[in-house]
Every structure is written in structure tokens, then in C-alpha cells.
PDB file of N, CA and C in Angstrom:
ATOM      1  N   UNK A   1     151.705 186.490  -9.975  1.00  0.00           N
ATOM      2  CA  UNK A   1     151.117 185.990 -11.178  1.00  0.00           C
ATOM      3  C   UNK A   1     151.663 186.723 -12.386  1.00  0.00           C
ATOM      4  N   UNK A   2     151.978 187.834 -12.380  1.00  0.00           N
ATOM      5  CA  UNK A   2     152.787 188.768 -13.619  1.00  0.00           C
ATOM      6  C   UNK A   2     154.040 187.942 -13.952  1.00  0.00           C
ATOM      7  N   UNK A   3     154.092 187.476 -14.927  1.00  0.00           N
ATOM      8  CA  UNK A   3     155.499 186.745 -15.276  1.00  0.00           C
ATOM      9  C   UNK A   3     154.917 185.635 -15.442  1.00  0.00           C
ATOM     10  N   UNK A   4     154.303 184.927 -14.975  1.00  0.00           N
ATOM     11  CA  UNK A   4     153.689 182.965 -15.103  1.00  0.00           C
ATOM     12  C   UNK A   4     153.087 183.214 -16.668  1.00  0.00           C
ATOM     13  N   UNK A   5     154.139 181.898 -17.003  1.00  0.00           N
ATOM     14  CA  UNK A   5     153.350 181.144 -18.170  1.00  0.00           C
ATOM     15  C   UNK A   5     152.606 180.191 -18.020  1.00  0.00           C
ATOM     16  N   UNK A   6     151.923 179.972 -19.021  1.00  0.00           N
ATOM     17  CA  UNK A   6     151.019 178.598 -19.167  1.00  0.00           C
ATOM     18  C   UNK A   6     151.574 177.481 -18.744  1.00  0.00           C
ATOM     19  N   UNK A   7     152.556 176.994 -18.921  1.00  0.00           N
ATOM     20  CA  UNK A   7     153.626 176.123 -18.400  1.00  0.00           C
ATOM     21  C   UNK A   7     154.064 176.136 -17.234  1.00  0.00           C
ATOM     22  N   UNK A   8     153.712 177.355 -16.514  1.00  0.00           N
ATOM     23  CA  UNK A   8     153.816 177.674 -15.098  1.00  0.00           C
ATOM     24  C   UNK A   8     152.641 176.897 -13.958  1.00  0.00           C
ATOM     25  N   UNK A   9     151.660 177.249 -14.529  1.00  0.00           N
ATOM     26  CA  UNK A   9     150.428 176.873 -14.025  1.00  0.00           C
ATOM     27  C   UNK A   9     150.008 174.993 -14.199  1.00  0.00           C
ATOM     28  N   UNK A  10     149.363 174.486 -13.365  1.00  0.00           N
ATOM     29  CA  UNK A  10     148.656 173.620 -13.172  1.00  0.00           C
ATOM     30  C   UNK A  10     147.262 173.228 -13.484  1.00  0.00           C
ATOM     31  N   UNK A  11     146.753 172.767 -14.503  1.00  0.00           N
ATOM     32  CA  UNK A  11     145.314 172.283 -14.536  1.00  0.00           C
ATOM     33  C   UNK A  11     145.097 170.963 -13.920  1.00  0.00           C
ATOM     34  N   UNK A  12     143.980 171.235 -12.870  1.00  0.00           N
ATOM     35  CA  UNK A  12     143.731 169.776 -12.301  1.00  0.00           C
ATOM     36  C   UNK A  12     142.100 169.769 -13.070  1.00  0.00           C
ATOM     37  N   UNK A  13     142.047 168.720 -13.511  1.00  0.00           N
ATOM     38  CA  UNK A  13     140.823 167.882 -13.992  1.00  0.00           C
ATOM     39  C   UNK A  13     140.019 167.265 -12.976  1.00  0.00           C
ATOM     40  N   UNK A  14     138.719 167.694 -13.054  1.00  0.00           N
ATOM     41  CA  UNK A  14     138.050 166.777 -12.161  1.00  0.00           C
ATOM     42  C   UNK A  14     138.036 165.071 -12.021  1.00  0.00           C
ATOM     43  N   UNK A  15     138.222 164.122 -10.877  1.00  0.00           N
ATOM     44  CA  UNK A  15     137.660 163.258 -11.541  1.00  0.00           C
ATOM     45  C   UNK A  15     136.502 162.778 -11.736  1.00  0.00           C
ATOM     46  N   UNK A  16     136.495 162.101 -13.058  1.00  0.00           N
ATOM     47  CA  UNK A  16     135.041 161.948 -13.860  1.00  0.00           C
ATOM     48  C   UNK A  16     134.539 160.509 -14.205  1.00  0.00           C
ATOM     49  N   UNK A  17     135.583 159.894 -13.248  1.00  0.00           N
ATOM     50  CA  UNK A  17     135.683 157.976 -12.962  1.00  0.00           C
ATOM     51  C   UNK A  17     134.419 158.087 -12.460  1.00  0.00           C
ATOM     52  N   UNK A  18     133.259 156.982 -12.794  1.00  0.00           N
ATOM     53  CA  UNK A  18     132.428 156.545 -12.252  1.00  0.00           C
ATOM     54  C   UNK A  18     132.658 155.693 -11.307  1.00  0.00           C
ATOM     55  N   UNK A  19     132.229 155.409 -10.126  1.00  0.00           N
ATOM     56  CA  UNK A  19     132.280 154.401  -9.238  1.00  0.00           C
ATOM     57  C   UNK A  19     130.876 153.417  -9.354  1.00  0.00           C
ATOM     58  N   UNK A  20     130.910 152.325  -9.412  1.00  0.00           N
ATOM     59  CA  UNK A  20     129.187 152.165  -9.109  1.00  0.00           C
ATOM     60  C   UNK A  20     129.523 150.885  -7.973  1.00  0.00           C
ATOM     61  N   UNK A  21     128.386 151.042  -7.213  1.00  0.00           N
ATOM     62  CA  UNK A  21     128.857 149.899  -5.551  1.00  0.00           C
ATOM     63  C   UNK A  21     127.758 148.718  -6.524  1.00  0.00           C
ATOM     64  N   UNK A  22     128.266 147.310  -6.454  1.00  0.00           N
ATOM     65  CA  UNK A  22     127.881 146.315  -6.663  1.00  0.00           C
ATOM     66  C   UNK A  22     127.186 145.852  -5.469  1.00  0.00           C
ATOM     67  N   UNK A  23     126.117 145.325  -5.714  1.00  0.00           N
ATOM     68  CA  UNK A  23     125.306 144.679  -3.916  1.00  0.00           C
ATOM     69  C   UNK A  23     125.990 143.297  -4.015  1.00  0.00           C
ATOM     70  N   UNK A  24     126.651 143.164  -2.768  1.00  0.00           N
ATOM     71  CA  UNK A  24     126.622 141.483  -3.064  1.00  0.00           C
ATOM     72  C   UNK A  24     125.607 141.151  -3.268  1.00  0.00           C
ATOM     73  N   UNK A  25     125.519 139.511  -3.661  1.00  0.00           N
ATOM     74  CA  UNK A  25     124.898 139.033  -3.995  1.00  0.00           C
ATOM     75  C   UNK A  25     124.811 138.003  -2.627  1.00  0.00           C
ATOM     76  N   UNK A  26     123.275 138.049  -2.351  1.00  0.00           N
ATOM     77  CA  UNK A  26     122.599 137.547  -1.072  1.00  0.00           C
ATOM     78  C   UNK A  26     122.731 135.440  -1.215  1.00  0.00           C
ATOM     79  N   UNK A  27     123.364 135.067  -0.930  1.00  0.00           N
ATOM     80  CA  UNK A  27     123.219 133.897  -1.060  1.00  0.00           C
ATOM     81  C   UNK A  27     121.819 133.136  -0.152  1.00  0.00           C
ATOM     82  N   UNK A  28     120.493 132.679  -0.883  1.00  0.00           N
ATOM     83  CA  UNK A  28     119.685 132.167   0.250  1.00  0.00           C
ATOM     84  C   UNK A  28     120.163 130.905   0.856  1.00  0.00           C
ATOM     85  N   UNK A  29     119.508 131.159   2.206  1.00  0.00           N
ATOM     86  CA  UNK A  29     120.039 130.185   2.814  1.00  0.00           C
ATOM     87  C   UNK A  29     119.825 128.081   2.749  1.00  0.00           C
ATOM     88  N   UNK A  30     120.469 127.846   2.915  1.00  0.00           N
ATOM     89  CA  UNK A  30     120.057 126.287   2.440  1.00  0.00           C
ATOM     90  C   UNK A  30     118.580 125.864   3.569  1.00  0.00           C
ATOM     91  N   UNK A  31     117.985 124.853   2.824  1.00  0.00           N
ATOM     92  CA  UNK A  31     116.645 124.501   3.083  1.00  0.00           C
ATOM     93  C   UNK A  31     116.627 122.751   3.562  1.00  0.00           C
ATOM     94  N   UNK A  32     116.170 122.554   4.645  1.00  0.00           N
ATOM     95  CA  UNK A  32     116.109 121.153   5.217  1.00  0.00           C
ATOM     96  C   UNK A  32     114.285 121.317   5.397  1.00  0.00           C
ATOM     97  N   UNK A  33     114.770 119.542   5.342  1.00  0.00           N
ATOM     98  CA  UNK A  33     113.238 118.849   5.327  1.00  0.00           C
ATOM     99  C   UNK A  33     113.128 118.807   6.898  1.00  0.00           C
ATOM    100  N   UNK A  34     112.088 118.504   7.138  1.00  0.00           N
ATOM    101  CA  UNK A  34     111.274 117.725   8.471  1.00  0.00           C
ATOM    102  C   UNK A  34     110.881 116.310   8.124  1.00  0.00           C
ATOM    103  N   UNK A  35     111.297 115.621   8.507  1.00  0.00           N
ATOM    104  CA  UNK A  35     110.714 114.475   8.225  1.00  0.00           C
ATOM    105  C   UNK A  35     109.871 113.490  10.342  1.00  0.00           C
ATOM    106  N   UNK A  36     108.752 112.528   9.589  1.00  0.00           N
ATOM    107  CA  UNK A  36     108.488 112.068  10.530  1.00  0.00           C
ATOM    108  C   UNK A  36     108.509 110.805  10.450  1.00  0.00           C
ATOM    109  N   UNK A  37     109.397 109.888  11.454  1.00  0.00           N
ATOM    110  CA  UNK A  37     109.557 108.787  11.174  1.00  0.00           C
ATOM    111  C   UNK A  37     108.508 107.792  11.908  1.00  0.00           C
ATOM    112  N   UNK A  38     108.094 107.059  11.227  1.00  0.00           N
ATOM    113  CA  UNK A  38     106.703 106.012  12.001  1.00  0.00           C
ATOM    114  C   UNK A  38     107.398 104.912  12.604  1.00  0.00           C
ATOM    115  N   UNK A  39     106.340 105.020  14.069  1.00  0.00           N
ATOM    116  CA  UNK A  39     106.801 104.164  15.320  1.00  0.00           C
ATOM    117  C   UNK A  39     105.695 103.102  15.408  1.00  0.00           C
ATOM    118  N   UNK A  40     105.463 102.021  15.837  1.00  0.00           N
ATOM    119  CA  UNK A  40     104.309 101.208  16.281  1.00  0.00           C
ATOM    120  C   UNK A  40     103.376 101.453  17.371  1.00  0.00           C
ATOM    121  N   UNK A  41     104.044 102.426  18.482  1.00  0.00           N
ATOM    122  CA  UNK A  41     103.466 102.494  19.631  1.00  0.00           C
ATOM    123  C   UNK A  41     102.960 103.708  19.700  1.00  0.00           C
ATOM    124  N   UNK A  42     103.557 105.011  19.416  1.00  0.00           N
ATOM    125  CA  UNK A  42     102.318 106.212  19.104  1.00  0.00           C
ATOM    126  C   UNK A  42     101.120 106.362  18.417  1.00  0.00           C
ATOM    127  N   UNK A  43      99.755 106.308  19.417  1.00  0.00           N
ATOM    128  CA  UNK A  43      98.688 106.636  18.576  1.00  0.00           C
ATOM    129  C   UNK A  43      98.502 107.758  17.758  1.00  0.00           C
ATOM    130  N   UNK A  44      97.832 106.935  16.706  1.00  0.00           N
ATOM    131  CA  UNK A  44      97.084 107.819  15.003  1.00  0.00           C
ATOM    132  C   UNK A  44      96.730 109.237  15.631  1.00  0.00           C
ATOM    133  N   UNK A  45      96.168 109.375  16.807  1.00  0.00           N
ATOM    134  CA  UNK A  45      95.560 110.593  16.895  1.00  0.00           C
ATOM    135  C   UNK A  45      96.613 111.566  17.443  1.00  0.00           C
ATOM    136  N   UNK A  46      97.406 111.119  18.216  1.00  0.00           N
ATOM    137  CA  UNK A  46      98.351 111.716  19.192  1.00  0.00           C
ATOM    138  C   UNK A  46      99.446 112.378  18.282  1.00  0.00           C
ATOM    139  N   UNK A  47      99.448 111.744  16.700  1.00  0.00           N
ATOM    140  CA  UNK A  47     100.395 112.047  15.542  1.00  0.00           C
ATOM    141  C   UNK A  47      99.866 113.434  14.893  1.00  0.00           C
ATOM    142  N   UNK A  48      98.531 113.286  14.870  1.00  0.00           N
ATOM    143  CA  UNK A  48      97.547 114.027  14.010  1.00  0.00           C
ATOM    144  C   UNK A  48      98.000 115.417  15.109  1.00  0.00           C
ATOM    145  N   UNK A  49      97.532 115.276  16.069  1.00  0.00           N
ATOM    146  CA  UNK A  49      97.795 116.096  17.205  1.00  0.00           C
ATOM    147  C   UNK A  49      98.787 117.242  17.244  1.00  0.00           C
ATOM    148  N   UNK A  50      99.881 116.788  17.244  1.00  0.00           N
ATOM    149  CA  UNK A  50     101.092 117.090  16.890  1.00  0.00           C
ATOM    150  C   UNK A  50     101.464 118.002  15.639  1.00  0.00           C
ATOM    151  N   UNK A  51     101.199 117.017  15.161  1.00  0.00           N
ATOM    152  CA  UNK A  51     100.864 117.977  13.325  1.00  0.00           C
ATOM    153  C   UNK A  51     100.660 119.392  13.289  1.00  0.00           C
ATOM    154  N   UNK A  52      99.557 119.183  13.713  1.00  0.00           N
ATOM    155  CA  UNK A  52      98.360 120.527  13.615  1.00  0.00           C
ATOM    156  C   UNK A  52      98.775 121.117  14.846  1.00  0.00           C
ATOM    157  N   UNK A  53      99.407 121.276  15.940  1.00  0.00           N
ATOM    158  CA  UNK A  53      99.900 121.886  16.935  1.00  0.00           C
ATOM    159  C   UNK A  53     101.467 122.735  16.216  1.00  0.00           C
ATOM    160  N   UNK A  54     102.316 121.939  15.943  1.00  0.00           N
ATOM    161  CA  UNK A  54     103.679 122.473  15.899  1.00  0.00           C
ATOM    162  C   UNK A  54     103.659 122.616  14.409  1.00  0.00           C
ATOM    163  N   UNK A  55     103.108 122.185  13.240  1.00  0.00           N
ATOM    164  CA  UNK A  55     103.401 122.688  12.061  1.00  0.00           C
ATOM    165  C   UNK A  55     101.924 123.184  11.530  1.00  0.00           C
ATOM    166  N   UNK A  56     101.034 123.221  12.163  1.00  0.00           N
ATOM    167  CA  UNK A  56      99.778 124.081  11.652  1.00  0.00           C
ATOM    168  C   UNK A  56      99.493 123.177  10.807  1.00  0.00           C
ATOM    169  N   UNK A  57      98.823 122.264  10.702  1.00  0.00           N
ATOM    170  CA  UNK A  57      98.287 121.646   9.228  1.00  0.00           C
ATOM    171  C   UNK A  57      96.822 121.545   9.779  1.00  0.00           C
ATOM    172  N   UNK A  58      95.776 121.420   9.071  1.00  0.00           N
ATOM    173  CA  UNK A  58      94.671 121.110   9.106  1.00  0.00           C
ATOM    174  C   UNK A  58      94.223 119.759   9.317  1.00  0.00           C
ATOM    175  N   UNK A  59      93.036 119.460   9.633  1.00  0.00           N
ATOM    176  CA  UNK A  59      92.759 117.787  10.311  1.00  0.00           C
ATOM    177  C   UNK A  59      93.140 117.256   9.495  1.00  0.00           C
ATOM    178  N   UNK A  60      92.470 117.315   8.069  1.00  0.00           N
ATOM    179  CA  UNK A  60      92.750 116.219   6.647  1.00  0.00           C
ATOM    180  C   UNK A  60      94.229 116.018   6.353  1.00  0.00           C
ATOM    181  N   UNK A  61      94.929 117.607   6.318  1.00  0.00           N
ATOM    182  CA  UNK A  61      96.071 117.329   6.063  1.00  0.00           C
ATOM    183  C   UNK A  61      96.996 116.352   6.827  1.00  0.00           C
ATOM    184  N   UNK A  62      96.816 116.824   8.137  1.00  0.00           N
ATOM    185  CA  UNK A  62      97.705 116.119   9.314  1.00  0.00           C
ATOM    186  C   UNK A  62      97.108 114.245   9.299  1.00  0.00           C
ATOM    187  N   UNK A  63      96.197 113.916   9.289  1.00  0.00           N
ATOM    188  CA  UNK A  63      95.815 112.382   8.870  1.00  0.00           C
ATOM    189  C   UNK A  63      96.581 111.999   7.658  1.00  0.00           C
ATOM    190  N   UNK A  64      96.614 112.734   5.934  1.00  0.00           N
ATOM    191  CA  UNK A  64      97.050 112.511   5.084  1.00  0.00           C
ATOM    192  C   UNK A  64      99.039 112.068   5.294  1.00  0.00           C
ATOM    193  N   UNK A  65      99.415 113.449   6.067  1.00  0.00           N
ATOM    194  CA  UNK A  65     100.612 112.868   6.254  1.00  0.00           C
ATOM    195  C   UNK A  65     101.003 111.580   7.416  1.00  0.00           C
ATOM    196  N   UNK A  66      99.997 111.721   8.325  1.00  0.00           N
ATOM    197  CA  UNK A  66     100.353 110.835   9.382  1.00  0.00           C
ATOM    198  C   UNK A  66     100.089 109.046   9.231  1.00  0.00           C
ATOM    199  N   UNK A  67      99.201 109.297   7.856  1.00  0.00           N
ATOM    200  CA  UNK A  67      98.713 108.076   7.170  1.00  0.00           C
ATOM    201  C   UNK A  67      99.937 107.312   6.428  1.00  0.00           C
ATOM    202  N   UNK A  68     100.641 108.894   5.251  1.00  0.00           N
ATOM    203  CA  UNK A  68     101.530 108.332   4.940  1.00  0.00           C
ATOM    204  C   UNK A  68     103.335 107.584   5.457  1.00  0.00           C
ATOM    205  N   UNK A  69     103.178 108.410   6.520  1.00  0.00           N
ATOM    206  CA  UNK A  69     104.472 108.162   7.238  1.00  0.00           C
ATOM    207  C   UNK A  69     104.202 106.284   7.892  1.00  0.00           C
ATOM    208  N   UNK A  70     103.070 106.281   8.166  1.00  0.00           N
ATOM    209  CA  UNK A  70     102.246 105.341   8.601  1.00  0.00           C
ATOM    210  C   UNK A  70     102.473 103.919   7.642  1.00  0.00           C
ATOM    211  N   UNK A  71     102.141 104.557   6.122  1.00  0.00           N
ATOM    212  CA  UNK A  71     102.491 102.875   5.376  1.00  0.00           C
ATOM    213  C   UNK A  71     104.073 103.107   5.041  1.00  0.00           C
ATOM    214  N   UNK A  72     104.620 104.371   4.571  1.00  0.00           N
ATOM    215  CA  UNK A  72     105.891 104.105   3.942  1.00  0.00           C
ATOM    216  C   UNK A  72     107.346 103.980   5.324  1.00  0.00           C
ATOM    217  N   UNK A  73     106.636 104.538   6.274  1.00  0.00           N
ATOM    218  CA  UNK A  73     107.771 104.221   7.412  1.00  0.00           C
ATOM    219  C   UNK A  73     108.289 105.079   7.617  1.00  0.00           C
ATOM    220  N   UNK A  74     108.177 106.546   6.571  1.00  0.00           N
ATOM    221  CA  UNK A  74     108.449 107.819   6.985  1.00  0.00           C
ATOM    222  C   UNK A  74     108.134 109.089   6.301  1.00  0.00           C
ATOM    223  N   UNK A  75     107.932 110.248   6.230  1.00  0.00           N
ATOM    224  CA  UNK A  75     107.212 111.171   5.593  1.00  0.00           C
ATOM    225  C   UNK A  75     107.786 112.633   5.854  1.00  0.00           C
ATOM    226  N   UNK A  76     107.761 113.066   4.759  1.00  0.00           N
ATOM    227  CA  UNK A  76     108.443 114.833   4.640  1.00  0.00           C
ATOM    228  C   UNK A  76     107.445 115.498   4.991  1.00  0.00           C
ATOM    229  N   UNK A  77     107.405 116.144   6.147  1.00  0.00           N
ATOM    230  CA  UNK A  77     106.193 117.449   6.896  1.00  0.00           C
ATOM    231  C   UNK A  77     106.849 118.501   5.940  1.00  0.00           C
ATOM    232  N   UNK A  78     107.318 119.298   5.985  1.00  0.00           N
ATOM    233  CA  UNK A  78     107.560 120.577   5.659  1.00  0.00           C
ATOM    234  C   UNK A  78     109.472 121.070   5.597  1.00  0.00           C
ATOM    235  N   UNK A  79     109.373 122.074   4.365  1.00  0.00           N
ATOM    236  CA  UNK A  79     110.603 122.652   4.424  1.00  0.00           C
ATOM    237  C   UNK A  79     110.975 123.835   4.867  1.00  0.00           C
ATOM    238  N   UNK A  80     112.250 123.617   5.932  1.00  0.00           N
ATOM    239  CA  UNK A  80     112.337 125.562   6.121  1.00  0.00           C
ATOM    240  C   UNK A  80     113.637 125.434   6.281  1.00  0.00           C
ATOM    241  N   UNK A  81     113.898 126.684   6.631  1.00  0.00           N
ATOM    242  CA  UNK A  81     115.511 127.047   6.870  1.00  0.00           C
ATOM    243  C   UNK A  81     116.327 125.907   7.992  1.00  0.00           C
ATOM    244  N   UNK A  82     117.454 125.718   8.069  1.00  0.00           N
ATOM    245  CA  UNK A  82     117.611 124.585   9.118  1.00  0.00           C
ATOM    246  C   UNK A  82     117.396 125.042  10.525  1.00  0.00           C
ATOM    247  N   UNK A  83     117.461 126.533  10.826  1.00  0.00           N
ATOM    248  CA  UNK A  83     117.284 126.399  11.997  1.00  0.00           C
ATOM    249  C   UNK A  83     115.631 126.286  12.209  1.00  0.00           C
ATOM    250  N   UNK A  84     114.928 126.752  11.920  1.00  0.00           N
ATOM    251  CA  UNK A  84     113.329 126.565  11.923  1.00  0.00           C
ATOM    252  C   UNK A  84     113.105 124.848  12.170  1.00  0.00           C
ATOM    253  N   UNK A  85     113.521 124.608  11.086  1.00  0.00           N
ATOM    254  CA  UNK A  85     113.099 123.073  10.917  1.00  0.00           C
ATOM    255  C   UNK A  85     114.389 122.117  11.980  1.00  0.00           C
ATOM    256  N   UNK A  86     114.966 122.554  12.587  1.00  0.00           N
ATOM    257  CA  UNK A  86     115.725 122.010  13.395  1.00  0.00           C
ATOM    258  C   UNK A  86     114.397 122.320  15.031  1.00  0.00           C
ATOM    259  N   UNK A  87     114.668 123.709  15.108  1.00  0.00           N
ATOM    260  CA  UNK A  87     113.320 123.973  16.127  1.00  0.00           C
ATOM    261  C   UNK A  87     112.166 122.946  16.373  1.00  0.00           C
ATOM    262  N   UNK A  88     111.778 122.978  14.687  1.00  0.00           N
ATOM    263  CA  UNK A  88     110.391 122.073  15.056  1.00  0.00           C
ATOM    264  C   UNK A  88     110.168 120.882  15.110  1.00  0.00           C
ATOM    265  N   UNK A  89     111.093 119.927  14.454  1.00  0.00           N
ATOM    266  CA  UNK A  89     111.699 118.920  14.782  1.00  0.00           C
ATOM    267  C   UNK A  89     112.086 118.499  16.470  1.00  0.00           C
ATOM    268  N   UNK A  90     112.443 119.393  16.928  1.00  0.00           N
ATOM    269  CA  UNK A  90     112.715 119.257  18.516  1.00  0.00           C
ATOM    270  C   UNK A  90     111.784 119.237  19.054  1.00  0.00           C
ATOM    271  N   UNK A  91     110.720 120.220  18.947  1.00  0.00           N
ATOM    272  CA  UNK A  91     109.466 120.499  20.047  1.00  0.00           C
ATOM    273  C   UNK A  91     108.430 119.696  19.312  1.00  0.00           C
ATOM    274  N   UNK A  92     108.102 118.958  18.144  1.00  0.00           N
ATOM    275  CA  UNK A  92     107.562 118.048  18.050  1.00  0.00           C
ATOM    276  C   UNK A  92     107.927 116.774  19.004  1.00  0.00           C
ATOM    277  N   UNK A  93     108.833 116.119  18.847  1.00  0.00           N
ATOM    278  CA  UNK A  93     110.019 114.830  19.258  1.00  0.00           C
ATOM    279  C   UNK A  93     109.232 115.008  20.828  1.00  0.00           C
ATOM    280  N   UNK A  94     109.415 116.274  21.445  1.00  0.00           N
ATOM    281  CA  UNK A  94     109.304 116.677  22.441  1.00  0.00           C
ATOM    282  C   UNK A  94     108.282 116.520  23.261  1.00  0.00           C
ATOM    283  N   UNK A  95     107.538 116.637  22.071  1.00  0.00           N
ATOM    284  CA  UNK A  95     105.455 116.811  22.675  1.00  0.00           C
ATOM    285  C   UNK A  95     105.447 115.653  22.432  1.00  0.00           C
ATOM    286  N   UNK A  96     106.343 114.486  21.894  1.00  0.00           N
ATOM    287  CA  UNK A  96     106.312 113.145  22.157  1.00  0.00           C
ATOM    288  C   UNK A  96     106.427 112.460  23.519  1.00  0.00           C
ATOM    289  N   UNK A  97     107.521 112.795  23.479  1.00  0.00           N
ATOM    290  CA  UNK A  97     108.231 112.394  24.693  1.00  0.00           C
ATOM    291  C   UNK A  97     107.551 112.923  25.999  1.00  0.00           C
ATOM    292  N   UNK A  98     107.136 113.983  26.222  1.00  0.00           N
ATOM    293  CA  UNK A  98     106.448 114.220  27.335  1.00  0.00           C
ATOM    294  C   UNK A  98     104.923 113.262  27.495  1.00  0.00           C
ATOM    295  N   UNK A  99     104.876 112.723  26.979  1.00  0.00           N
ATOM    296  CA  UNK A  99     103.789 111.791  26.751  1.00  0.00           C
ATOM    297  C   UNK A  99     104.196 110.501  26.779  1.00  0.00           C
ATOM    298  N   UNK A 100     105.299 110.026  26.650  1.00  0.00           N
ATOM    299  CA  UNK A 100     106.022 108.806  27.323  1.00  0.00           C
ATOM    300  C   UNK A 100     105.778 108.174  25.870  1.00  0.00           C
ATOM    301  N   UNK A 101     105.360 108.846  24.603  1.00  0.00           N
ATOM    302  CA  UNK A 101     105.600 108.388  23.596  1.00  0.00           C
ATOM    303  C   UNK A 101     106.820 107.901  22.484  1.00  0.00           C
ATOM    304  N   UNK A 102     107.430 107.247  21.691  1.00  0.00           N
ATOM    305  CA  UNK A 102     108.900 107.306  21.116  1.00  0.00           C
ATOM    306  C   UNK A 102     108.847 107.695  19.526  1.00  0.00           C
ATOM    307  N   UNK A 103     107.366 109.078  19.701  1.00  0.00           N
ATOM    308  CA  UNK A 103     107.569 109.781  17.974  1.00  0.00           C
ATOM    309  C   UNK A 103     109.033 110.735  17.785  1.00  0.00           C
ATOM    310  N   UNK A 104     108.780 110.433  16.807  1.00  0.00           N
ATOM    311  CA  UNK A 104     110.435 111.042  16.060  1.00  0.00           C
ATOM    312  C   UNK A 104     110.624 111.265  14.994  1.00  0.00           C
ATOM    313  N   UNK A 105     110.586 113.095  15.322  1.00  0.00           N
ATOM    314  CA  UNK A 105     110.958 113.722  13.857  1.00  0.00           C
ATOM    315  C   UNK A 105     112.604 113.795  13.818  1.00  0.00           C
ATOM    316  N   UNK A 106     112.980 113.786  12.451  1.00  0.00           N
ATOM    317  CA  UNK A 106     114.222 114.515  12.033  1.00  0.00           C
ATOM    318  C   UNK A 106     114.340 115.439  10.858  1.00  0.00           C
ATOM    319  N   UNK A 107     115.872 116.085  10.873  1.00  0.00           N
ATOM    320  CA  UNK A 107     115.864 117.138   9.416  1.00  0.00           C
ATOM    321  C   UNK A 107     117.116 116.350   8.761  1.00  0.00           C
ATOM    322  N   UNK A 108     117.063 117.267   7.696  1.00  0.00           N
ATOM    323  CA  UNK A 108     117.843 116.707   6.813  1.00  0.00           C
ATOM    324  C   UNK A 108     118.038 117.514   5.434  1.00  0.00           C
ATOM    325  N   UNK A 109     119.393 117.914   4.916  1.00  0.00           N
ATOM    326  CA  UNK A 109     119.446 119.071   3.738  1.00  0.00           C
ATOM    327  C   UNK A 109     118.470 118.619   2.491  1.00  0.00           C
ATOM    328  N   UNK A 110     117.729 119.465   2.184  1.00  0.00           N
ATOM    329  CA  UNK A 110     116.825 119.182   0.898  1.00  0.00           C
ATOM    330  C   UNK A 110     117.685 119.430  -0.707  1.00  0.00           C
ATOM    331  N   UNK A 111     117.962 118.803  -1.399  1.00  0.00           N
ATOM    332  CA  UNK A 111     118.305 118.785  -2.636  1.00  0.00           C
ATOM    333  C   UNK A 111     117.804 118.929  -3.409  1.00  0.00           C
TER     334      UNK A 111
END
């Protein structure tokens, strides 16, 4: 070190760059309907049934929708993620069919 000039030596600077981590950004996931399409041959009650079994609705409610699917020919139960509403769509259809009934839900992307 006897003999070194300033010019000899090295200053290192800390670095003093901020970094900051960005979160992605969570895209939610897309949302489908349930819909229930009205048949002639499944009974009113056997609909109601159903309802209130696989999507939880209450008596009034489950009549209200099963009424409406009833005059318009088809009716939106509930929205969820597609796989949910793909699920319940099936095991409704299902608790049809094991009953030798031809009820039939489907999904479909909600807009």
C-alpha cells in the first residue's frame, strides 16, 4: 500500500437499484351458467327435488325456478366456475336419469 495512489485504488459503490417484484396479476377464472332445460315427462316435484338436493335452493325457490323453466322452456339455476357448474350439471342430469327420467341440465360461458 506505500506508493498507491488514488488512481491506484478502486471504489466500488454499493448497489442502490431498487428492485420491486410485481404480483402478477391473478386473472379470475371465467364463469358458466347452469341452465335447466324443460321436458314434458319429468314431474314438477321430481324437478323441485333435484333443485334443492344438488344446488341447495329452498322449496319456494326451487318451484320458482322449476316453474320458470316450466313456461319459458328453459331457466338459469346458478353461476360458478366451469368446472363446478360442469359437476353439477352432470349429477343433476344424473339424478334424472337414474329415475328413468329425460331432465336436462346444461352449462354454458356467462357474458
Amino acid at each position: 500500500m506505500v506508493g498507491e495512489t488514488m488512481a491506484d485504488k478502486t471504489i466500488v459503490k454499493p448497489d442502490t437499484t431498487t428492485k420491486t417484484k410485481t404480483a402478477p396479476k391473478t386473472k379470475r377464472p371465467p364463469l358458466y351458467k347452469v341452465i335447466l332445460l324443460n321436458d314434458d315427462y319429468t314431474p314438477r316435484e321430481f324437478v323441485v327435488l333435484v333443485l334443492k338436493a344438488v344446488f341447495r335452493m329452498g322449496e319456494e325457490t326451487a318451484n320458482r325456478v322449476m316453474m320458470t323453466a316450466h313456461r319459458r322452456g328453459a331457466c338459469v339455476i346458478a353461476v360458478y366456475t366451469r368446472d363446478v357448474a360442469e359437476t353439477k350439471a352432470k349429477e343433476a342430469t344424473e339424478l334424472g336419469k337414474s329415475k328413468g327420467y329425460p331432465l336436462f341440465f346444461t352449462t354454458e360461458p356467462e357474458e
